[in-house]
Protein backbone atom coordinates (compact mmCIF):
# COMPACT_ATOMS: atom_id res chain seq x y z
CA UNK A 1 -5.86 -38.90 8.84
CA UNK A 2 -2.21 -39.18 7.36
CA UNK A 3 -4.55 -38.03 3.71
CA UNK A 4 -6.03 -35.58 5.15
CA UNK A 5 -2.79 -33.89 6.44
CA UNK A 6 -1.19 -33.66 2.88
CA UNK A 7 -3.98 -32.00 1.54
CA UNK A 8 -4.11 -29.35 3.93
CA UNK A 9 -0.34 -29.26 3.43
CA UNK A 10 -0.69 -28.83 0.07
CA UNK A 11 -3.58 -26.40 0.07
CA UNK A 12 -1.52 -24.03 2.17
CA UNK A 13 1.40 -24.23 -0.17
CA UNK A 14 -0.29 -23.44 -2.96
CA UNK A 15 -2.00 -20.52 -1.02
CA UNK A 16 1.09 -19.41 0.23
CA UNK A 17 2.67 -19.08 -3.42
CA UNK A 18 -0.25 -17.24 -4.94
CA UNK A 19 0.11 -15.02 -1.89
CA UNK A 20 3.88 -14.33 -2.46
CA UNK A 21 3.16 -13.64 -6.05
CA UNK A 22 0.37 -11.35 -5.57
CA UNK A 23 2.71 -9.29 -3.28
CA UNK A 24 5.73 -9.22 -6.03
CA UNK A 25 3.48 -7.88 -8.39
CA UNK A 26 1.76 -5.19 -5.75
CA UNK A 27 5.04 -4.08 -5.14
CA UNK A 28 7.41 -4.32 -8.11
CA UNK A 29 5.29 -4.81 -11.26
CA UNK A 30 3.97 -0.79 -12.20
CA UNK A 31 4.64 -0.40 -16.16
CA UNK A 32 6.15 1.96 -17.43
CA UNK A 33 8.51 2.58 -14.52
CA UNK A 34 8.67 -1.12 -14.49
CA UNK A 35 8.87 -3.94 -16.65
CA UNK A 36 5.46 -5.71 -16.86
CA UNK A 37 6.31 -9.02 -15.12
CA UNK A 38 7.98 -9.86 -12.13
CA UNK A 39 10.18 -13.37 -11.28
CA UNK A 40 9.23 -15.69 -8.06
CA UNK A 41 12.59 -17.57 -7.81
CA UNK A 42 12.28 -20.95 -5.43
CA UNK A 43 14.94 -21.81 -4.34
CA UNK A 44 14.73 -25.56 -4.35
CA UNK A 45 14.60 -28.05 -7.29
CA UNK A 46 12.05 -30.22 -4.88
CA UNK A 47 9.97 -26.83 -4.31
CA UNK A 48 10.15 -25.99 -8.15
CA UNK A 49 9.30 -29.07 -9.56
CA UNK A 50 6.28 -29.18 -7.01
CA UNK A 51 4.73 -26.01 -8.17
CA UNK A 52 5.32 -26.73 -12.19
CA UNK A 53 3.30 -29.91 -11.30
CA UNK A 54 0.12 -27.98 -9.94
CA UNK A 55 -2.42 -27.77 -12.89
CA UNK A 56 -3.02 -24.55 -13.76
CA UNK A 57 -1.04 -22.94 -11.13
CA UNK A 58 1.89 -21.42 -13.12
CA UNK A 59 -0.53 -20.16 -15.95
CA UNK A 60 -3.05 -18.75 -13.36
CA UNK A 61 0.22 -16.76 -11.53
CA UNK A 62 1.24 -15.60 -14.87
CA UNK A 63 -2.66 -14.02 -16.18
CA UNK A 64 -3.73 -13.10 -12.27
CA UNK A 65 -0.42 -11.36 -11.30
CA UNK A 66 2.28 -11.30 -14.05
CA UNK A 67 4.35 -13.54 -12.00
CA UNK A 68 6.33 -16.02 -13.56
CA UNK A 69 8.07 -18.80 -11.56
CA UNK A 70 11.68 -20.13 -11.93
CA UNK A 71 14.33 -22.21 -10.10
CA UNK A 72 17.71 -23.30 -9.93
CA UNK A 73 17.60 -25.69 -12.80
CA UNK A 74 15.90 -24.47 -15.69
CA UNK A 75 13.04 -25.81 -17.46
């Protein structure tokens, strides 16, 4: 049961993120009045290094929404 807890844990992060980065770009990405990406900062090392870990997430936010994800230590 403990498994099966995690993975809906994790699911729901990763839903949640796409989510948030969806609404950035709805609501501040519009070339030419804008630039044409927007930034999803986290705001923990622990939550950062999570989501660069998550095949094909960053890369799939980038294409999908123009959202690129950084943190409080750069990478």
């Amino acid at each position: 049961m403990h498994v099966v807890a995690v993975e809906e844990a994790s699911r729901a992060l990763e839903d949640r993120i796409r989510a948030e980065a969806k609404a950035i770009a709805q609501k501040y990405v519009a070339p030419p009045h804008t630039t044409d990406f927007a930034l999803l900062f986290l705001p923990t090392e622990g939550l950062y290094a999570e989501i660069l870990h998550r095949p094909g997430l960053t890369d799939f936010l980038q294409r999908e929404y123009r959202v690129s994800v950084t943190g409080p230590t750069p990478r």
